[in-house]
Protein backbone atom coordinates (compact mmCIF):
# COMPACT_ATOMS: atom_id res chain seq x y z
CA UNK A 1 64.09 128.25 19.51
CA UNK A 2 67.28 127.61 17.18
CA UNK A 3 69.11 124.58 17.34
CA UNK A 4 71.94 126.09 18.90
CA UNK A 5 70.47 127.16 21.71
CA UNK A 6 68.72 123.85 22.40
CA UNK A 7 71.96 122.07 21.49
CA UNK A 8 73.78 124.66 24.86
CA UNK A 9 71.12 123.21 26.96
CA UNK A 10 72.07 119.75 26.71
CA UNK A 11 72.58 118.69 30.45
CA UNK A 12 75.70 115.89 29.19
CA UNK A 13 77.52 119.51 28.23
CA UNK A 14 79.47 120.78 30.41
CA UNK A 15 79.52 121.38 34.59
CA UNK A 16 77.34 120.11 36.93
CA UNK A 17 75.43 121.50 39.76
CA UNK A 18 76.40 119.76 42.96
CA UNK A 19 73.00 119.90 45.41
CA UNK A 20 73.83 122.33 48.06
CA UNK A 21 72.50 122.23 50.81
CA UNK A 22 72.06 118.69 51.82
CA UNK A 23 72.09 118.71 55.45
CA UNK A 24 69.21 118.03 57.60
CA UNK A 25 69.67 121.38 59.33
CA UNK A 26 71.36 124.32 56.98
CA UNK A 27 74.43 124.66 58.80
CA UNK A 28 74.05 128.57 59.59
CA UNK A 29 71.83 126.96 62.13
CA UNK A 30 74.42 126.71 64.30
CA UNK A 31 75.86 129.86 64.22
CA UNK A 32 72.65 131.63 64.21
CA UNK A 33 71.11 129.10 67.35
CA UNK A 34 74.73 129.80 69.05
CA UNK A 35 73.71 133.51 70.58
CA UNK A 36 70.08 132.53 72.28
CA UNK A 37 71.21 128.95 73.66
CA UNK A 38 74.28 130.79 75.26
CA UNK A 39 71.49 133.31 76.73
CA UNK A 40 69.55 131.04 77.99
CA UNK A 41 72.31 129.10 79.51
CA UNK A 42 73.48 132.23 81.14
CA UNK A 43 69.91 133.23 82.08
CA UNK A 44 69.43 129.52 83.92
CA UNK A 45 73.27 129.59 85.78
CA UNK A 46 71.68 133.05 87.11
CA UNK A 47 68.29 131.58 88.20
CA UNK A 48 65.98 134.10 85.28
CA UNK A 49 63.97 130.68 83.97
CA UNK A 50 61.42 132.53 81.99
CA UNK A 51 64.41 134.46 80.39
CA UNK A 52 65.86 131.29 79.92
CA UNK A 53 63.05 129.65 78.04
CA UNK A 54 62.27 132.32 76.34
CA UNK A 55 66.05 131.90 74.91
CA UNK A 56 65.41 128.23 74.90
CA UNK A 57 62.42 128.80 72.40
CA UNK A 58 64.54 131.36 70.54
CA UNK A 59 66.96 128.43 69.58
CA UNK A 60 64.36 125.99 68.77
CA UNK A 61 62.88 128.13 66.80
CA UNK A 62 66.17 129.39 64.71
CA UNK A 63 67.17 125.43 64.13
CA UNK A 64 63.53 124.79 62.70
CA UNK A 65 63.31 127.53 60.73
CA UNK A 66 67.07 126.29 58.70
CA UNK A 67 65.07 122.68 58.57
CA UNK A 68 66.32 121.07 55.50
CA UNK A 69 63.17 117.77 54.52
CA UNK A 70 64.12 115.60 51.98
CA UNK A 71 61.11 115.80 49.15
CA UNK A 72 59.94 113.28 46.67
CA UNK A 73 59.94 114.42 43.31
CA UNK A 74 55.98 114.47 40.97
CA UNK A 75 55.63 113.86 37.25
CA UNK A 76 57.95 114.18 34.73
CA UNK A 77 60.87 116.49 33.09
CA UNK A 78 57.68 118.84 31.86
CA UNK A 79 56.12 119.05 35.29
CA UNK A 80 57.01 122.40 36.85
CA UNK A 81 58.10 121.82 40.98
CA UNK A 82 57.35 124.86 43.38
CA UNK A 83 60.71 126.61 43.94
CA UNK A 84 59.92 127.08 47.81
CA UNK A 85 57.40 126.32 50.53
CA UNK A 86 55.05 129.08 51.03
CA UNK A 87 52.26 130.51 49.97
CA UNK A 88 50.95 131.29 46.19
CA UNK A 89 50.46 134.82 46.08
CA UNK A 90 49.75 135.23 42.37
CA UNK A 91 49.34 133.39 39.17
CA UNK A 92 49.76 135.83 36.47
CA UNK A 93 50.98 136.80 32.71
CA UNK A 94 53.07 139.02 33.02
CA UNK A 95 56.14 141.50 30.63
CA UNK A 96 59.41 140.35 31.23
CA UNK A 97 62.08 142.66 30.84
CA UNK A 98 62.83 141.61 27.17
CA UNK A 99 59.13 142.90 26.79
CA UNK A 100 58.10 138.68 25.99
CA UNK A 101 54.82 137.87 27.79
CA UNK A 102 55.46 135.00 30.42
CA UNK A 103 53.94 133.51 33.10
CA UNK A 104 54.54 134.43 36.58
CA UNK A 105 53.74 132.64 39.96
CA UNK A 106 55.13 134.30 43.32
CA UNK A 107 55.21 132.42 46.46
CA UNK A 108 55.01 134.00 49.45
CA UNK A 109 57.53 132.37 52.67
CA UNK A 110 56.61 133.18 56.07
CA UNK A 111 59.14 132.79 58.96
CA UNK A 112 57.46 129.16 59.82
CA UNK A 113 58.16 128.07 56.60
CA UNK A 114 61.00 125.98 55.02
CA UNK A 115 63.73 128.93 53.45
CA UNK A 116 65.59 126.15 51.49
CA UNK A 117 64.97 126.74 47.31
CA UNK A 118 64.86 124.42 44.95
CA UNK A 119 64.72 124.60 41.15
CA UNK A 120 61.62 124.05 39.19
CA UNK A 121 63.32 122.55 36.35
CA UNK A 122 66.00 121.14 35.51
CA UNK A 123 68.50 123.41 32.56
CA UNK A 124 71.49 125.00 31.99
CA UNK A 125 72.25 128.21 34.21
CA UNK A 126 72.26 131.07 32.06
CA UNK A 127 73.23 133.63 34.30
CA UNK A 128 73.18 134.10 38.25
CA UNK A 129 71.92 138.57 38.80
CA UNK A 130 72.29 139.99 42.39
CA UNK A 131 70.13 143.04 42.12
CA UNK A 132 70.37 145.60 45.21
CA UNK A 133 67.19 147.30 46.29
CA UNK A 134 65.11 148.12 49.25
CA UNK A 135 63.37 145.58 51.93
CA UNK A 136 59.75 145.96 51.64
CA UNK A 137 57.54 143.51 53.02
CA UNK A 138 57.43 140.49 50.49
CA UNK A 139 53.34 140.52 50.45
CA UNK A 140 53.99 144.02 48.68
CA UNK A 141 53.18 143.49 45.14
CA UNK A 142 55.95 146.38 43.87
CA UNK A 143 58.77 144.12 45.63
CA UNK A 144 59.33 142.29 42.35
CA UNK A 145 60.52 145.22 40.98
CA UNK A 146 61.98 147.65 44.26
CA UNK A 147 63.42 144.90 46.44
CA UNK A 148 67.28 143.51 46.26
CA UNK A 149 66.89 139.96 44.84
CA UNK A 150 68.73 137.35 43.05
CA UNK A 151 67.45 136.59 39.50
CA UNK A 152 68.65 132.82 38.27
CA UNK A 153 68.09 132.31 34.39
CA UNK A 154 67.99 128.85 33.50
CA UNK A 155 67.83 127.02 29.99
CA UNK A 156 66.16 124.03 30.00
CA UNK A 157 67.15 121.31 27.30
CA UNK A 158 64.60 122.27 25.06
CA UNK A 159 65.45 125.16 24.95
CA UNK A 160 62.47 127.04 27.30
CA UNK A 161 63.90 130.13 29.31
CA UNK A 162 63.06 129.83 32.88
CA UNK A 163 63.87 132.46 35.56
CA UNK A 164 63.55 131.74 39.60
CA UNK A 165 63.87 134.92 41.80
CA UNK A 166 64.63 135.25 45.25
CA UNK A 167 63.79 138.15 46.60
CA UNK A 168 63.87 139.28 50.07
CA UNK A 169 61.41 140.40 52.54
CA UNK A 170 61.28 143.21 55.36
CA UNK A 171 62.55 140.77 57.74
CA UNK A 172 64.83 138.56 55.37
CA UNK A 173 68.34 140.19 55.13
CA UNK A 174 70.60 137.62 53.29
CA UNK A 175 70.18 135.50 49.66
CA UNK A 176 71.93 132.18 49.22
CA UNK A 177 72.56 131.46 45.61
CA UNK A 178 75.48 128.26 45.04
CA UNK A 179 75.40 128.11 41.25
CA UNK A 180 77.23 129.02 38.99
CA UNK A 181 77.13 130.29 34.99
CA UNK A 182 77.27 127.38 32.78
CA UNK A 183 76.43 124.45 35.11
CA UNK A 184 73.42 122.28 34.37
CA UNK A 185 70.63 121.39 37.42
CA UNK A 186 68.27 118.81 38.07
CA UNK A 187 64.74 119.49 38.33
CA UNK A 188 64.02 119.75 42.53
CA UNK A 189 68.00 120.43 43.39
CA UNK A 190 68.45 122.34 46.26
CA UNK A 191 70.49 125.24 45.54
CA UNK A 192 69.66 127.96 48.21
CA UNK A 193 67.91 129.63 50.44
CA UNK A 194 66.47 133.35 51.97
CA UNK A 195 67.30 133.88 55.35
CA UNK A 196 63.88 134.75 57.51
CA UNK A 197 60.99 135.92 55.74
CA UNK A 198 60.94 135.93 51.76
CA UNK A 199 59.28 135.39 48.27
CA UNK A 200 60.14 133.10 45.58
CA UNK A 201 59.02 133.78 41.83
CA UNK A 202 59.47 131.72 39.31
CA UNK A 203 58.58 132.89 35.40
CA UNK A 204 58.01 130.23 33.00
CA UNK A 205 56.97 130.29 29.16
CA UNK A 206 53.52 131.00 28.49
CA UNK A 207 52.45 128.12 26.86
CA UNK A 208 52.69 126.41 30.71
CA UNK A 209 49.42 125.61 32.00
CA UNK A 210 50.08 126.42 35.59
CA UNK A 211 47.95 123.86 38.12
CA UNK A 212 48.13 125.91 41.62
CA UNK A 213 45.88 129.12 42.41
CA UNK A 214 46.23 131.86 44.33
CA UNK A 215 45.96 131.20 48.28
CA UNK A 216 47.29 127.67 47.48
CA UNK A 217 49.83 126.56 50.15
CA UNK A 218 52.70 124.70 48.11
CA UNK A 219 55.90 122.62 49.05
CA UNK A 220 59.49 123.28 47.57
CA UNK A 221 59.96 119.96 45.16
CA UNK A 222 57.03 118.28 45.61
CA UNK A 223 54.04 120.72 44.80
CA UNK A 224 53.43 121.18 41.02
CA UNK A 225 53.04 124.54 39.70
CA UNK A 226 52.72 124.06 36.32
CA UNK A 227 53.45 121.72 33.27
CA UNK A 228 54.74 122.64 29.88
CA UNK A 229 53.78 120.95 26.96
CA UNK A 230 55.31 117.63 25.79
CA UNK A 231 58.05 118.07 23.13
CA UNK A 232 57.51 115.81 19.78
């Protein structure tokens, strides 16, 4: 690391990520809960009540899944937050695309799970990459590579590269990515979401000692994943 690139990082330098969403319920909610409530409003008027609870549980179901908790940040600038509630499906080194080694752990979302990301650290977005590819089912381990995703590079202010990737699922059709080039985020920040279904990788430095394992459930901003190792 130069001292130009650590100097970039600095978070007083300048835009800053405004936390998006906030809301206790991701507004999409609402247009998403809109089609089954009308159903089953239609379905009671016309006396189908299993239709219409069926509809009924439909829309409770759509507003829980776009549930937005607030979460209590762990540790320190070092300590490494999970980037979404899920699953740990691997803990791995792995080849970037730069061919550095780094060290990759994929969460796995199922549609019970909060969809609402969050970053792991807090830097200096580097670059925001929509990538267009197929829908596989997220347990796949080739999805990484094959599926459409959203790649956010972020420089922390020490200079570390870190990289979270949302990538969708066979069921998840839609990425949610609010920031933008050059703005600097705080470690936990909500900044997005997957619609239904998903996976969430995040690829750190190697010299982070990662704390979860494989078949670990984890929660967006308040699960470590991993620490790096204090500056001096």
């Amino acid at each position: 690391m130069d001292q130009s690139t650590a100097q970039s990082a600095q978070p007083m330098q300048g835009a800053r990520f405004v936390e998006r969403p906030t809301q206790i319920i991701v507004p999409d909610a609402f247009r998403f809960g809109a089609v089954p409530l009308a159903l089953a409003g239609v379905s009671g008027f016309l006396g189908w009540a299993p239709l219409a609870w069926v509809f009924l549980g439909l829309t409770l179901f759509v507003l829980a899944f776009f549930r937005n908790p607030e979460r209590v940040l762990p540790g320190g600038e070092r300590t490494v937050v999970s980037a979404a509630d899920g699953r740990v499906l691997e803990v791995a080194e792995i080849e970037d695309e730069s061919g550095e080694k780094a060290l990759r752990i994929a969460v796995f979302l199922s549609v019970f799970n909060v969809h609402v990301n969050r970053a792991p650290l807090a830097g200096r977005v580097e670059s925001v990459k929509q990538v267009q590819g197929k829908y596989l089912a997220a347990f796949d381990p080739k999805i990484d590579k094959e599926n459409a995703r959203c790649e956010l590079t972020l420089r922390t202010a020490h200079g570390e590269r870190v990289r979270v990737i949302q990538i969708v699922g066979l069921i998840a059709r839609r990425i949610v990515c609010h920031p933008q080039q050059g703005e600097w985020i705080e470690r936990g920040m909500r900044y997005g979401l997957i619609r239904f279904g998903s996976r969430t990788d995040v690829i750190l430095p190697l010299t982070a000692v990662p704390q979860v394992k494989k078949g670990e459930k984890v929660r967006g901003g308040s699960t470590i994943l991993a620490t790096l190792p204090e500056v001096v």
